[in-house]
C-alpha atoms as a PDB file:
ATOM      1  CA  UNK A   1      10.786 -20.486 -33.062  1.00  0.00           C
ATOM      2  CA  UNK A   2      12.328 -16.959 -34.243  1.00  0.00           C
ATOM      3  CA  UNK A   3      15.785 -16.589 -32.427  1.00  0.00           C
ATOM      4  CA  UNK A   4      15.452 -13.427 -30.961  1.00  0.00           C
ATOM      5  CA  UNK A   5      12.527 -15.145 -28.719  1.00  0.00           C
ATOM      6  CA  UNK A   6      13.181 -17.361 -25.943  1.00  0.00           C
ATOM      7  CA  UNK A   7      11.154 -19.502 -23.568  1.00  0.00           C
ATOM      8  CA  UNK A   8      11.549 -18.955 -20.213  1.00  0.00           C
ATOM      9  CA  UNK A   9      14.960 -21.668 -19.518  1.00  0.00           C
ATOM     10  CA  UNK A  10      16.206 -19.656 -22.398  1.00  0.00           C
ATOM     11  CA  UNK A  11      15.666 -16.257 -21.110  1.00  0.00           C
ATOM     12  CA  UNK A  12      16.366 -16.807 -17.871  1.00  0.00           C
ATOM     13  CA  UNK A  13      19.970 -18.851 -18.666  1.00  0.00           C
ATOM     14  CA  UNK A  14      20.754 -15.503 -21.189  1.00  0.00           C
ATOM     15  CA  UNK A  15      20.322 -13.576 -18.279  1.00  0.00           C
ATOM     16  CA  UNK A  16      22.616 -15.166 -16.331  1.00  0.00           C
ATOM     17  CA  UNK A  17      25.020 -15.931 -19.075  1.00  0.00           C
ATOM     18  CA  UNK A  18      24.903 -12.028 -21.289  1.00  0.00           C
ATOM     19  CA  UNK A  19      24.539  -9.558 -18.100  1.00  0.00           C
ATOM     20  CA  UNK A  20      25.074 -11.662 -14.861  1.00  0.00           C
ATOM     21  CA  UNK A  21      21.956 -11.502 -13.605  1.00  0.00           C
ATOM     22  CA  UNK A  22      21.096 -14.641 -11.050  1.00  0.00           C
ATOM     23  CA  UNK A  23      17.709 -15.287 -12.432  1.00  0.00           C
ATOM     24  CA  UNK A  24      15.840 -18.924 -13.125  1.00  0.00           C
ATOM     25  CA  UNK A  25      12.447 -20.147 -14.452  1.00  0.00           C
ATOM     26  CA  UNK A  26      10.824 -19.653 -11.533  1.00  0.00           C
ATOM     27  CA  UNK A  27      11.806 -16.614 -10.911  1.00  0.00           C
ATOM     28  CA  UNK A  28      10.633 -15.131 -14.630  1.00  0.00           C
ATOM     29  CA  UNK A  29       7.416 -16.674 -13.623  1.00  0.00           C
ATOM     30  CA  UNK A  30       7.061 -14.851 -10.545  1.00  0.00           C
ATOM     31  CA  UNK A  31       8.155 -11.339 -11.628  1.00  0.00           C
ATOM     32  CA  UNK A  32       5.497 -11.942 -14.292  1.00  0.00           C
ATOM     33  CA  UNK A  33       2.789 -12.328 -11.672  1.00  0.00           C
ATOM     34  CA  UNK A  34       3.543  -8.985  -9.851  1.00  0.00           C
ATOM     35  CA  UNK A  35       4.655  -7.199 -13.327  1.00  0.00           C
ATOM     36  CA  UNK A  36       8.230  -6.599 -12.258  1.00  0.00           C
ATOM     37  CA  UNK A  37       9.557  -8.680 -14.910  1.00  0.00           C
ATOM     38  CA  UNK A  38      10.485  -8.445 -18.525  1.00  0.00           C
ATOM     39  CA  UNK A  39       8.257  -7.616 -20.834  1.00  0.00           C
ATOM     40  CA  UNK A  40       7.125 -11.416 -22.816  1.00  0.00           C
ATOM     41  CA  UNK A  41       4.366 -12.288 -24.688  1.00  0.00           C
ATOM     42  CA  UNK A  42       2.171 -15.464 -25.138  1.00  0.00           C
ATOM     43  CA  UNK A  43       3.155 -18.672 -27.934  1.00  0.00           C
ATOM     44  CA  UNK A  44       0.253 -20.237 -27.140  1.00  0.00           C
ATOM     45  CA  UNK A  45       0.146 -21.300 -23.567  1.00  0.00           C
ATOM     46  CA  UNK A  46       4.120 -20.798 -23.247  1.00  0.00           C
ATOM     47  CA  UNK A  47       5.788 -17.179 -22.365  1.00  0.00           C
ATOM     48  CA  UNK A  48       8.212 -16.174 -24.477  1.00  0.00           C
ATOM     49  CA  UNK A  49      10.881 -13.278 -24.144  1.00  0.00           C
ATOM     50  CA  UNK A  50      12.342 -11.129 -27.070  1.00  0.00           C
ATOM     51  CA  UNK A  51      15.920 -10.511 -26.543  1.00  0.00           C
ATOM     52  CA  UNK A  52      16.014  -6.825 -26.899  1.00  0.00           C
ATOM     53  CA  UNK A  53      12.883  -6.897 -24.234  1.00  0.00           C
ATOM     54  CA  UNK A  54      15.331  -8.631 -21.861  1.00  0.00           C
ATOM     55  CA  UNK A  55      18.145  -6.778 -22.637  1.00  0.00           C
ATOM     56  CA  UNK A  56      16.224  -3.737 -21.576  1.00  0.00           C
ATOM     57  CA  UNK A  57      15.088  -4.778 -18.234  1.00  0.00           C
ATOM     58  CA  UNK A  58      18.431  -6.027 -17.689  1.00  0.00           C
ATOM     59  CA  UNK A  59      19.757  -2.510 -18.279  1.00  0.00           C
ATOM     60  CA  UNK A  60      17.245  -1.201 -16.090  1.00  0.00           C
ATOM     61  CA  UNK A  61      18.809  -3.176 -12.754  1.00  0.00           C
ATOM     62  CA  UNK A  62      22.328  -2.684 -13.384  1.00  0.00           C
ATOM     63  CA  UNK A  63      23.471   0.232 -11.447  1.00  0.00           C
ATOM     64  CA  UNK A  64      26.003   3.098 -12.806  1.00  0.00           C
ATOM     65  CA  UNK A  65      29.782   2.623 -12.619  1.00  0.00           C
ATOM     66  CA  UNK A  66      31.321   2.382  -9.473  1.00  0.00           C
ATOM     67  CA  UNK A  67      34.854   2.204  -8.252  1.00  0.00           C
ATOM     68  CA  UNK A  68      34.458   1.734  -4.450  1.00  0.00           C
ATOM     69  CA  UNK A  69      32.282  -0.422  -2.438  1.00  0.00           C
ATOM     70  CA  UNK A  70      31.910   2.983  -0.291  1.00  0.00           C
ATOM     71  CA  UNK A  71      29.989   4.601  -2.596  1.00  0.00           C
ATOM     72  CA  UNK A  72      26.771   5.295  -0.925  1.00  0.00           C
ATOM     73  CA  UNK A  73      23.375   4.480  -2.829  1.00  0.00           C
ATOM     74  CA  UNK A  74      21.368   7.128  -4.518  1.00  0.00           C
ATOM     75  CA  UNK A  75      18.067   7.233  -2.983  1.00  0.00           C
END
């Protein structure tokens, strides 16, 4: 398999481990059924997630900078 895809143990444990994002198998699988998920594609019956594809969505749920738990939420 390429290395810049992963199945889904990979992906999700590279979330966890490269942005801190709690994520497991199960929960790659569900975001996948309602489409919130990162973007994968399909080795034969098995998902599989690029890297920069993760990386991305991981971006996407980090919020900006903050230096006080204070700070209110932007709507």
């Amino acid at each position: 398999m390429h290395s810049d895809l992963k199945r889904r143990p990979s992906a999700a444990q590279y979330l966890r481990d490269r942005w801190g994002i709690a994520c497991s198998t199960g929960t790659l699988a569900n975001l996948a059924v309602s489409g919130a998920g990162p973007v994968y594609r399909l080795a034969g019956r098995f998902p599989v997630y690029a890297v920069q594809d993760l990386d991305e969505w991981a971006q996407q749920r980090l919020s900006e900078p903050r230096r006080s738990t204070s700070k209110h939420r932007a709507s």
